[in-house]
C-alpha atoms as a PDB file:
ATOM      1  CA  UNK A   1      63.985  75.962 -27.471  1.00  0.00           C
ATOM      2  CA  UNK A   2      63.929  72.744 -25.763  1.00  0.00           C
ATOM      3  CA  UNK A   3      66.207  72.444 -22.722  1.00  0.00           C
ATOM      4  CA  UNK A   4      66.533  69.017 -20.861  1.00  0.00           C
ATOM      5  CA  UNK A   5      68.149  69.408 -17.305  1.00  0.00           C
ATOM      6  CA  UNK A   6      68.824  65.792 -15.856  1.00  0.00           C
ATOM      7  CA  UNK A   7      70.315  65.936 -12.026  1.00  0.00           C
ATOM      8  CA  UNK A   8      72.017  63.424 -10.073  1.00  0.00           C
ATOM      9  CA  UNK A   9      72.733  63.443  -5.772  1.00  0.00           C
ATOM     10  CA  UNK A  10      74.585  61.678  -3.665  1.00  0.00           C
ATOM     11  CA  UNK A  11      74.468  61.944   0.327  1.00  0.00           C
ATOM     12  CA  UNK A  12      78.393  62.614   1.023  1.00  0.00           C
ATOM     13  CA  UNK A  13      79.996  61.467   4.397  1.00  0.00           C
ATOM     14  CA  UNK A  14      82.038  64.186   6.042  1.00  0.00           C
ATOM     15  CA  UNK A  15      85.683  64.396   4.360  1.00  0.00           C
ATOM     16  CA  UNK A  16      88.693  65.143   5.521  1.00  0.00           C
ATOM     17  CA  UNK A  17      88.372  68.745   7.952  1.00  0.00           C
ATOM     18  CA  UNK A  18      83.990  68.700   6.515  1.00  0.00           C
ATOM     19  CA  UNK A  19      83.379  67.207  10.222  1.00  0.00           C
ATOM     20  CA  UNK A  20      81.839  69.396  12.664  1.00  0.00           C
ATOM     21  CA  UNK A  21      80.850  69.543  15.696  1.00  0.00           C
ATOM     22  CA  UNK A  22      78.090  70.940  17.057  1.00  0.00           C
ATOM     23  CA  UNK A  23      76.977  72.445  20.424  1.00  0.00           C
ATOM     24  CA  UNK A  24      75.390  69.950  21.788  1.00  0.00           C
ATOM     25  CA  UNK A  25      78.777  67.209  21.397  1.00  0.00           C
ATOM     26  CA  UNK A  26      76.900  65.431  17.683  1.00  0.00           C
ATOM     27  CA  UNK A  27      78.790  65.417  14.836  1.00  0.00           C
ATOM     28  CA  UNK A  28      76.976  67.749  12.032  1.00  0.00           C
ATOM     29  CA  UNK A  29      76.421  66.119   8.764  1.00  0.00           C
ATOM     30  CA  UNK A  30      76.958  67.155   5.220  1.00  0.00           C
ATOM     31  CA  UNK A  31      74.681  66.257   2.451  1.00  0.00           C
ATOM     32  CA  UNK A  32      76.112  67.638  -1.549  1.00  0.00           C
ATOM     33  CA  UNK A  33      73.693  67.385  -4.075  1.00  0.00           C
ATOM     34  CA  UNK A  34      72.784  68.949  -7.242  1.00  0.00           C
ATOM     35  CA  UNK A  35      69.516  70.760  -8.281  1.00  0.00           C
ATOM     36  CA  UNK A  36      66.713  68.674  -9.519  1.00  0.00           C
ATOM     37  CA  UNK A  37      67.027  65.484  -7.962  1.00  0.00           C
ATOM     38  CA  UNK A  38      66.022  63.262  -4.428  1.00  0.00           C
ATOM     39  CA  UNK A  39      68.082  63.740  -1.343  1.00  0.00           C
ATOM     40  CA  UNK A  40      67.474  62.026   1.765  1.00  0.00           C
ATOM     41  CA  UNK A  41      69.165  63.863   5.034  1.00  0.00           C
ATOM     42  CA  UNK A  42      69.836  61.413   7.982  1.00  0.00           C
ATOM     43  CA  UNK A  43      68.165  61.468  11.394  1.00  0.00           C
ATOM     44  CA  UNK A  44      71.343  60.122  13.494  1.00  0.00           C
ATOM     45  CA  UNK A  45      69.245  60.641  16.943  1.00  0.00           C
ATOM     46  CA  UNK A  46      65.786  58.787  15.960  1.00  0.00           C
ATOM     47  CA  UNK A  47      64.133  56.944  18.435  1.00  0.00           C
ATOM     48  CA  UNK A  48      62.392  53.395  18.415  1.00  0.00           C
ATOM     49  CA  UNK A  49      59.571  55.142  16.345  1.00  0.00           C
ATOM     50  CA  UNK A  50      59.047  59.054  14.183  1.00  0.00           C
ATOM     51  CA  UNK A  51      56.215  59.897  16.125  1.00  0.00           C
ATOM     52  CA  UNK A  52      58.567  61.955  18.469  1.00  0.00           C
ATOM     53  CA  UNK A  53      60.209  63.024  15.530  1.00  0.00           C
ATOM     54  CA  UNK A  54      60.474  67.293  14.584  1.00  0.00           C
ATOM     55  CA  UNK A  55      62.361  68.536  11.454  1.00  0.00           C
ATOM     56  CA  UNK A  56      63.411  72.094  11.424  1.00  0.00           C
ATOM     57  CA  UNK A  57      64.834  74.285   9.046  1.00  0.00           C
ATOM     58  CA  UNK A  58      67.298  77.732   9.070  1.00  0.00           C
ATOM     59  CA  UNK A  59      68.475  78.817   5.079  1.00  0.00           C
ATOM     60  CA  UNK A  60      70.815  80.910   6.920  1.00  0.00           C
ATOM     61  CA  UNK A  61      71.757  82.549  10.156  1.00  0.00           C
ATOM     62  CA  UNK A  62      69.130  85.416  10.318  1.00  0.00           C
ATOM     63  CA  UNK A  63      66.240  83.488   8.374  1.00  0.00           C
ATOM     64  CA  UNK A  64      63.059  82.332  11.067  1.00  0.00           C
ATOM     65  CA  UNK A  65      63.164  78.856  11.589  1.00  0.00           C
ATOM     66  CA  UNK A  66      60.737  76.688   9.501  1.00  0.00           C
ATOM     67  CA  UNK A  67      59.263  73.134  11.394  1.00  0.00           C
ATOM     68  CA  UNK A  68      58.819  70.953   7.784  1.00  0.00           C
ATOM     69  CA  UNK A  69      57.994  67.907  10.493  1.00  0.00           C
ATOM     70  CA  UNK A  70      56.676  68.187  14.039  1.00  0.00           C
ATOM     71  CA  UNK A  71      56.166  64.372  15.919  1.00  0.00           C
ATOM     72  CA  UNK A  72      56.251  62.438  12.884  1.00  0.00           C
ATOM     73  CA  UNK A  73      53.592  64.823  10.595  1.00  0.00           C
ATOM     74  CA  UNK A  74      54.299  66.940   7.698  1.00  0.00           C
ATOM     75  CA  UNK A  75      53.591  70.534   7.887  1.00  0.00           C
ATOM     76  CA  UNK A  76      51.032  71.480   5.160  1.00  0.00           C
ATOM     77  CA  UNK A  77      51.712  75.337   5.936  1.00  0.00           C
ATOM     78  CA  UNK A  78      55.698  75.665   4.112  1.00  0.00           C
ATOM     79  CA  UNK A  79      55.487  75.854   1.029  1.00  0.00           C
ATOM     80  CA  UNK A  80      57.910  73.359  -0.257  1.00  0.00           C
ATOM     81  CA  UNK A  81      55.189  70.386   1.640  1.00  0.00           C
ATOM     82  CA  UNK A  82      54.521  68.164  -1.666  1.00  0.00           C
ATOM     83  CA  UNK A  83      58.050  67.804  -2.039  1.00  0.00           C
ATOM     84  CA  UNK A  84      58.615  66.785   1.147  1.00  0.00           C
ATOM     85  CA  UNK A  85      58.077  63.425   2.922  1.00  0.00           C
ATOM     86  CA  UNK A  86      59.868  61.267   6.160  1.00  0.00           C
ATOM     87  CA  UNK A  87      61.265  57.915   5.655  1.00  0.00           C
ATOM     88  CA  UNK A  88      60.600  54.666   7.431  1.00  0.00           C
ATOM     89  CA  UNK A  89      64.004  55.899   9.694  1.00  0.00           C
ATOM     90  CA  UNK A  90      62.911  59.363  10.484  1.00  0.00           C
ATOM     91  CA  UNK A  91      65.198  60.522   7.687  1.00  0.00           C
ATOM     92  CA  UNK A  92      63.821  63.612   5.677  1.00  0.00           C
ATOM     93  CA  UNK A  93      63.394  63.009   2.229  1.00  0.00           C
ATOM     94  CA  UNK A  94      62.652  66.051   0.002  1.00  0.00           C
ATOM     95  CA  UNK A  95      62.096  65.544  -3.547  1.00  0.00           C
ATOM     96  CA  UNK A  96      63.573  67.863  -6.822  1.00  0.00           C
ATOM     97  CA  UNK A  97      65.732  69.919  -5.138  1.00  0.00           C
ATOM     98  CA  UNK A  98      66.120  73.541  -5.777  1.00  0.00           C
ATOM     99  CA  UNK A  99      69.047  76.187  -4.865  1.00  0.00           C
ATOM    100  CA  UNK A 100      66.645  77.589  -2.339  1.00  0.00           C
ATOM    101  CA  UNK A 101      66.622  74.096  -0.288  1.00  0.00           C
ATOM    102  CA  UNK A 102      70.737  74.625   0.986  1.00  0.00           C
ATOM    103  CA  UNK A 103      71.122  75.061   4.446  1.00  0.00           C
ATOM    104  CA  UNK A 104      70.226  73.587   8.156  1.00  0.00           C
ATOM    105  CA  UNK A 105      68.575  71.301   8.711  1.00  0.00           C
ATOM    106  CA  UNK A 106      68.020  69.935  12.693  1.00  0.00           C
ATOM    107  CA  UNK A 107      66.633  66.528  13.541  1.00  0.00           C
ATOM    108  CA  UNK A 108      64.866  67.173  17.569  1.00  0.00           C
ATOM    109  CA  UNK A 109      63.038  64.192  19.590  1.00  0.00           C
ATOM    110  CA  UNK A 110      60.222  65.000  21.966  1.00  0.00           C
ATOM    111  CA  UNK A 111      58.817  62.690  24.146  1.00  0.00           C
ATOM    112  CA  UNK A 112      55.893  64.233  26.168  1.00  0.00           C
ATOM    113  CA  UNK A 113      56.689  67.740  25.079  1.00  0.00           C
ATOM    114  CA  UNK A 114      60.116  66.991  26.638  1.00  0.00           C
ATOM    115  CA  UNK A 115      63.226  67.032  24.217  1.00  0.00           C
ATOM    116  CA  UNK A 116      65.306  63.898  24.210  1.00  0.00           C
ATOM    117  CA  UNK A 117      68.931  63.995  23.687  1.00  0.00           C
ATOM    118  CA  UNK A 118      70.807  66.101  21.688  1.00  0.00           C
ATOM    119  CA  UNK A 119      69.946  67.840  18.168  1.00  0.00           C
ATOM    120  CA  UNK A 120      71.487  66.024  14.458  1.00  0.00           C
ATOM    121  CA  UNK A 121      72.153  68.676  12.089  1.00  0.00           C
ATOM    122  CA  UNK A 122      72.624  68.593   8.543  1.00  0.00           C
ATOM    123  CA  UNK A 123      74.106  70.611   6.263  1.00  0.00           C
ATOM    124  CA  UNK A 124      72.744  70.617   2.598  1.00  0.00           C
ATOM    125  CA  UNK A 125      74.612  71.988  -0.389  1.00  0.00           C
ATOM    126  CA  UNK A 126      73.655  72.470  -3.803  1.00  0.00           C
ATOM    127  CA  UNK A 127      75.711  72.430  -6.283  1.00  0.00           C
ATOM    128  CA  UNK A 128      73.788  74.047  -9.495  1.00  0.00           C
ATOM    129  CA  UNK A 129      75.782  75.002 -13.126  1.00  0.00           C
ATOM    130  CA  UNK A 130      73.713  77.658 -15.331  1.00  0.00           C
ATOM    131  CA  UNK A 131      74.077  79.289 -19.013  1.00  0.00           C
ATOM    132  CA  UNK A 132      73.900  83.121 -19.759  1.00  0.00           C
ATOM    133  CA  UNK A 133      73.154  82.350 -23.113  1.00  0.00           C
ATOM    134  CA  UNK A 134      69.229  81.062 -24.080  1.00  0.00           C
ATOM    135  CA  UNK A 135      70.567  80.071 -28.015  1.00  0.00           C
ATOM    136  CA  UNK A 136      73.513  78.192 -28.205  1.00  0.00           C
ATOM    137  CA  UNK A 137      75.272  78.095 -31.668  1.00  0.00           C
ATOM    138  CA  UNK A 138      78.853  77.522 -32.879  1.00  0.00           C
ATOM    139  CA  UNK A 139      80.743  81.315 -33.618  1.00  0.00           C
ATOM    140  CA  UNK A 140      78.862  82.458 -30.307  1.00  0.00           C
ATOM    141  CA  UNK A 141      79.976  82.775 -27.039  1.00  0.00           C
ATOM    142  CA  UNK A 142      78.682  80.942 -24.035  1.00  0.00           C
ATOM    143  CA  UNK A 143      79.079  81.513 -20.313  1.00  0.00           C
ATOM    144  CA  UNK A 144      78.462  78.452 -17.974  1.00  0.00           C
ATOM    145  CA  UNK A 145      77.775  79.545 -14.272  1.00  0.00           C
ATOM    146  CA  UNK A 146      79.103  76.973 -11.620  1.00  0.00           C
ATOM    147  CA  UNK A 147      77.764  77.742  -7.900  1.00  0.00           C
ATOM    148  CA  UNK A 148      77.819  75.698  -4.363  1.00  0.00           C
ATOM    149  CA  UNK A 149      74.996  77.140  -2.276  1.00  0.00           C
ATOM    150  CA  UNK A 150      75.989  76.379   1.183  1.00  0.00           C
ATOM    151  CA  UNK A 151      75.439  77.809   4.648  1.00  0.00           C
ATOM    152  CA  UNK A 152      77.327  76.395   7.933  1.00  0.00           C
ATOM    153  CA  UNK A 153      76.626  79.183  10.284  1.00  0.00           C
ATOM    154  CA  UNK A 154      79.374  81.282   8.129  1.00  0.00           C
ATOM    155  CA  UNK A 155      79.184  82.824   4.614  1.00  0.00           C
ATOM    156  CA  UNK A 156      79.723  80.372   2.029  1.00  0.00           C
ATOM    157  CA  UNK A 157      82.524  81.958   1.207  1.00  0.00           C
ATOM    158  CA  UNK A 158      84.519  81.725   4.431  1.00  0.00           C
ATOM    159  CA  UNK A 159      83.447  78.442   4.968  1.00  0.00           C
ATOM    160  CA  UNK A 160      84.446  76.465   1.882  1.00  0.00           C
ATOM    161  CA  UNK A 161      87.791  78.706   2.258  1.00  0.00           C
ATOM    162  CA  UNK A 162      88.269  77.546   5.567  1.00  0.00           C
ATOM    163  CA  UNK A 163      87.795  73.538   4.560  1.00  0.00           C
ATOM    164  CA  UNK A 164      90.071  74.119   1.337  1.00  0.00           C
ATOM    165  CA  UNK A 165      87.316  73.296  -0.785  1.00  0.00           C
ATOM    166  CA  UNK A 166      87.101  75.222  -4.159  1.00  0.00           C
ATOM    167  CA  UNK A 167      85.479  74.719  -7.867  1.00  0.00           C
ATOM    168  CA  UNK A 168      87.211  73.861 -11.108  1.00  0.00           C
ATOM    169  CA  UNK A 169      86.535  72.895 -14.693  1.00  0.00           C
ATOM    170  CA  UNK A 170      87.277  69.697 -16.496  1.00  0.00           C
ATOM    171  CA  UNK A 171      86.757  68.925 -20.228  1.00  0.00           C
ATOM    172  CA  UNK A 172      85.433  65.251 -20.743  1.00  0.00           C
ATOM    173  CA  UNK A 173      88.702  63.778 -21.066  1.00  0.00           C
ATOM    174  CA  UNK A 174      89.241  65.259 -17.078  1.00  0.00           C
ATOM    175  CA  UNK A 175      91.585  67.585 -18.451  1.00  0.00           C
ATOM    176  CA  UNK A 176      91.883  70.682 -16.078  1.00  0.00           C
ATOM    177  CA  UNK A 177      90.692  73.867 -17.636  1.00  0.00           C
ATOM    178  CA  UNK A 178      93.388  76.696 -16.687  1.00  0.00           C
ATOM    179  CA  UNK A 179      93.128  80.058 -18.016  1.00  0.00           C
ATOM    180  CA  UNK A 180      96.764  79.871 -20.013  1.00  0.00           C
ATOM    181  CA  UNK A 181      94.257  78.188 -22.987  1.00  0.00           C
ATOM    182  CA  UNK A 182      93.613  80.994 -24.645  1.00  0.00           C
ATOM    183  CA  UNK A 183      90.068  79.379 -25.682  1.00  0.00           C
ATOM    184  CA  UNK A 184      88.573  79.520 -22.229  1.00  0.00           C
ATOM    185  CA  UNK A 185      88.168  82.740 -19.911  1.00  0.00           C
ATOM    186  CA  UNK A 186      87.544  81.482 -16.316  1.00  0.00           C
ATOM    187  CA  UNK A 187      86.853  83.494 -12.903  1.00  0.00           C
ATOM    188  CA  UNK A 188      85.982  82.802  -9.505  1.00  0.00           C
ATOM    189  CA  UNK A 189      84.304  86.171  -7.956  1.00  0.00           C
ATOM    190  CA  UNK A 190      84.469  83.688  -4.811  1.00  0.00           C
ATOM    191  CA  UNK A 191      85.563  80.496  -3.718  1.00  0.00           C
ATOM    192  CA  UNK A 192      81.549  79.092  -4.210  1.00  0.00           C
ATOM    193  CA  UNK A 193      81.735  80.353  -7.270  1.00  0.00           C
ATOM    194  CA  UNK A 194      83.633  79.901 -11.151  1.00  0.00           C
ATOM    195  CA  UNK A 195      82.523  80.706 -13.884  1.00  0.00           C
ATOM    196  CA  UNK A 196      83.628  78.975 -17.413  1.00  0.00           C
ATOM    197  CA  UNK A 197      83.236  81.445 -20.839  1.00  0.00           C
ATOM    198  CA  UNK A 198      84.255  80.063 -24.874  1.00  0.00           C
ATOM    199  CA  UNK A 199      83.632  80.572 -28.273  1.00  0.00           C
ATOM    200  CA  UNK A 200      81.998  77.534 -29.830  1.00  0.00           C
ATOM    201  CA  UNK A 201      82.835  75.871 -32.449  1.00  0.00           C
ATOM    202  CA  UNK A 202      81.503  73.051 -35.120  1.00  0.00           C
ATOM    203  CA  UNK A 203      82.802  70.442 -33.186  1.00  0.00           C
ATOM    204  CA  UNK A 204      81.711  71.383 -29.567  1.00  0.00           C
ATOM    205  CA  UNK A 205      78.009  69.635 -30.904  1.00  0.00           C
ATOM    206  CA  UNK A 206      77.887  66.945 -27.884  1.00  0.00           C
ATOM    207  CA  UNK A 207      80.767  68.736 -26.035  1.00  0.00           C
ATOM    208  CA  UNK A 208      80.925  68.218 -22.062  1.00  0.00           C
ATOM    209  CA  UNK A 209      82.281  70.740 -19.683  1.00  0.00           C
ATOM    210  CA  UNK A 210      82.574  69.768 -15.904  1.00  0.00           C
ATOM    211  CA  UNK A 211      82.521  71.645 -12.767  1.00  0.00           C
ATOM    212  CA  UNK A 212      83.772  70.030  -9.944  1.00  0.00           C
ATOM    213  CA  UNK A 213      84.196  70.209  -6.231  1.00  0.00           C
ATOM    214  CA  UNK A 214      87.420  69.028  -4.281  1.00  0.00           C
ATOM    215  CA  UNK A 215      87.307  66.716  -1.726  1.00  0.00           C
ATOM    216  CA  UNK A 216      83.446  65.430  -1.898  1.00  0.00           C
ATOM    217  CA  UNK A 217      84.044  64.490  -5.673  1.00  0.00           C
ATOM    218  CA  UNK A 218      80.909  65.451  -6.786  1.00  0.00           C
ATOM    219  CA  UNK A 219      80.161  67.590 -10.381  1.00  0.00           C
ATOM    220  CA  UNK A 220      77.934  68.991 -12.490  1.00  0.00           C
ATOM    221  CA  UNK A 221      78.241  68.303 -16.434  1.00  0.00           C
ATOM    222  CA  UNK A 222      77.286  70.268 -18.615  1.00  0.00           C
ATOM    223  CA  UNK A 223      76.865  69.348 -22.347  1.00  0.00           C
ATOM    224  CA  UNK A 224      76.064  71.337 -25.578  1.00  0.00           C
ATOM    225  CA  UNK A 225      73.940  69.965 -28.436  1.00  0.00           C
ATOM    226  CA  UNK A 226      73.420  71.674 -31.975  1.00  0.00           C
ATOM    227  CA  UNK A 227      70.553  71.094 -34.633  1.00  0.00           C
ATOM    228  CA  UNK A 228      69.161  72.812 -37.062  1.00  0.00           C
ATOM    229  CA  UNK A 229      70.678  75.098 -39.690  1.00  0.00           C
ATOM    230  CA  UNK A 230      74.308  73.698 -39.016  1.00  0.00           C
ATOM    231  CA  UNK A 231      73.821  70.650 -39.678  1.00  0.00           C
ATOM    232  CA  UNK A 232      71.340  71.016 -42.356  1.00  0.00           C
ATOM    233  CA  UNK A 233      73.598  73.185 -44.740  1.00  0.00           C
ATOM    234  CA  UNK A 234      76.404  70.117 -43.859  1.00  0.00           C
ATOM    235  CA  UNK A 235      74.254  67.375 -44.983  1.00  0.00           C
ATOM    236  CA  UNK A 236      73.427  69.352 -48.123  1.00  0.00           C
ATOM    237  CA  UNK A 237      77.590  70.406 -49.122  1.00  0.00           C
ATOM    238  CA  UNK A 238      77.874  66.890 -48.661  1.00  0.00           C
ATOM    239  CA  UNK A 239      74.429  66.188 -51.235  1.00  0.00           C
ATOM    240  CA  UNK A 240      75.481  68.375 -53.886  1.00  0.00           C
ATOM    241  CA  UNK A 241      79.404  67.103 -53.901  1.00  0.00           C
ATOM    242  CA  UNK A 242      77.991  63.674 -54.479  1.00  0.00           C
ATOM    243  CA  UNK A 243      76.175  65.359 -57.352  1.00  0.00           C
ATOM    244  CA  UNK A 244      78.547  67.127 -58.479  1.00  0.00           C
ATOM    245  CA  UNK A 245      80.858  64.017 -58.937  1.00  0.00           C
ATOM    246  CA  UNK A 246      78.686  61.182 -60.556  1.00  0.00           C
ATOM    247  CA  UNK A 247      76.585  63.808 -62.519  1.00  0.00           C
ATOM    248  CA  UNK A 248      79.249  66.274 -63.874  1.00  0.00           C
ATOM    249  CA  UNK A 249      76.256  67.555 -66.741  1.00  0.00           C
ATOM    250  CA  UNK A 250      73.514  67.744 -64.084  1.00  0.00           C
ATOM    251  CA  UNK A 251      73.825  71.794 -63.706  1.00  0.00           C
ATOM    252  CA  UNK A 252      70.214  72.241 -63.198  1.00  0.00           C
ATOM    253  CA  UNK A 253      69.773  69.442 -60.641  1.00  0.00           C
ATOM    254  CA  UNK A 254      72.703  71.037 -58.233  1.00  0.00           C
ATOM    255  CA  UNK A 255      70.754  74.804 -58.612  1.00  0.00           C
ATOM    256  CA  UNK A 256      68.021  72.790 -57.098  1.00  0.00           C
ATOM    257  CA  UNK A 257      69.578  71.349 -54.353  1.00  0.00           C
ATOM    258  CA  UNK A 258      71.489  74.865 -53.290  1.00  0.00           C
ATOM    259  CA  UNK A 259      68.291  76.385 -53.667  1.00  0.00           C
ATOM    260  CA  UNK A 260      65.900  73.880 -51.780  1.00  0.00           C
ATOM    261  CA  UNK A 261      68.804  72.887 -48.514  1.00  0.00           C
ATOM    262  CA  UNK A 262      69.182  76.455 -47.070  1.00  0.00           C
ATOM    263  CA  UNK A 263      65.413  77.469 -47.623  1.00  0.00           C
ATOM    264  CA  UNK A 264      64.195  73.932 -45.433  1.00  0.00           C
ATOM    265  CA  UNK A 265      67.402  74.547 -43.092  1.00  0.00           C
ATOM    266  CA  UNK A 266      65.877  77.615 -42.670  1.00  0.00           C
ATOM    267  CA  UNK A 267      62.154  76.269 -41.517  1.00  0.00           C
ATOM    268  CA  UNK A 268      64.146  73.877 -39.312  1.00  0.00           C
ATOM    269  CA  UNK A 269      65.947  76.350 -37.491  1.00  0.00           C
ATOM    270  CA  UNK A 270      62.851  78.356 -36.701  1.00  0.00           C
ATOM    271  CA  UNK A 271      61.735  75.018 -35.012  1.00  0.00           C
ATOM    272  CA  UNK A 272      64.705  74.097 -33.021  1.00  0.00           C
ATOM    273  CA  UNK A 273      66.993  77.055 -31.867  1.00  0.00           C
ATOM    274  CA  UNK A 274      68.987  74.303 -29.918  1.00  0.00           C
ATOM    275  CA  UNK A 275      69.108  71.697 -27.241  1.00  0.00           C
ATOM    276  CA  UNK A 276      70.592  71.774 -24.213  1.00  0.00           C
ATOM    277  CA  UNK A 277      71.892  68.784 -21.855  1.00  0.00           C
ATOM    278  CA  UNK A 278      72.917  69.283 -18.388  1.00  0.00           C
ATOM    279  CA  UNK A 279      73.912  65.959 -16.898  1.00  0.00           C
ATOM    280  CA  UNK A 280      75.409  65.517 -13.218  1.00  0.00           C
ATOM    281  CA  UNK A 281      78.330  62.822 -13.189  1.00  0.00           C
ATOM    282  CA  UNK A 282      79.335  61.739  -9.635  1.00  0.00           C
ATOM    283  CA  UNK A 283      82.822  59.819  -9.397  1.00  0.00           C
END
């Protein structure tokens, strides 16, 4: 099975009710991105220079605090270090994102051990879509996964709640999915969660479903593609009609070709189960 996962991120400005404030008086940032790709997350209290520069990370409320930076040099001890890096303006840059990068992340100046000013926070969500199914075919079922990892000091839960934030599904004409079409199942065991289940069908080859997030207008695409068998046994209907029609006495020719299509449709399909695209559109 080949499976092709192509991610895009954007660095989104506080929306409407997405600005907080911290303790110490500076407005916290929030950074939505989707698995896979680049992110850069703002230092808003950098000094003339990054040498007095300390990154600091928290996934969550209980989790010990990681230093990824401390006075302008990269940890080698966390384990995430190659994919890390800081920019020209103390920014932290951390390359191919993962679902287990969401969370806080603190931007502290010290000038002769002494902290200066007040701490930048940023939030970082990732927002990842997944498939049950390993072998996607038409007749089968699939069940696409659609989850914003985020942590504000709250549950993820309470938090996009609270903001009036939630998840829904678009086909690629931006037609809302709603459960009264009887060909899609959806559920949302929380608001950072929904979940998206159909049968396919013959023409769902190149198909996109969307999930989307309200107010940051950021989604995650994701995009069926068939080969093999099914359209191998088409291109060979379509052989023996034309056969059929300009070679009415050709009997033993169209055996042949019903014989020789599904055997080599076959082969192919042990070769390529399926492919799968998962694109990220941002509007």
């Amino acid at each position: 099975r080949k499976e092709t996962c192509t991610m895009c991120s954007v660095g989104v400005p506080p929306g409407p009710g997405l600005g907080t404030t911290g303790s110490s008086g500076v407005d916290d940032a929030h950074v939505f991105i989707s698995s896979g790709e680049n992110v850069r997350l703002p230092c808003n209290n950098a000094l003339h220079d990054c040498k007095s520069t300390t990154w600091i990370y928290n996934r969550f409320s209980q989790s010990e605090t990681v230093e990824l930076i401390g006075l302008g040099i990269k940890k080698k001890n966390t384990e995430r270090h190659e994919r890390l890096s800081l920019g020209s303006d103390c920014s932290l840059n951390i390359k191919n994102v993962t679902k287990e990068d969401y969370g806080s992340y603190i931007c502290r100046q010290y000038v002769n051990d002494k902290q200066q000013g007040n701490d930048a926070r940023v939030y970082l969500h990732v927002l990842r879509v997944s498939s049950s199914q390993t072998e996607i075919s038409a007749g089968h079922s699939v069940t696409l996964s659609c989850q914003l990892y985020s942590y504000t000091g709250v549950s993820c839960d309470d938090w996009i709640r609270s903001e009036g934030i939630h998840l829904f599904w678009v086909n690629q004409a931006g037609d809302k999915l709603i459960n009264s079409d009887s060909r899609y199942q959806i559920s949302a065991p929380d608001h950072c969660i929904s979940t998206l289940t159909t049968t396919l069908l013959n023409e769902d080859h190149n198909r996109e479903w969307r999930c989307e997030v309200t107010q940051v207008k950021t989604s995650v695409t994701y995009t069926v593609r068939y080969s093999g068998t099914t359209h191998l046994y088409t291109q060979c209907t379509h052989m023996i009609v034309i056969i059929v029609e300009f070679a009415v006495f050709a009997a033993p020719t169209v055996i042949l070709f019903q014989i020789i299509c599904p055997r080599r449709a076959g082969r192919k399909d042990s070769q390529h189960r399926e492919e799968i695209v998962m694109n990220t559109i941002l509007q």
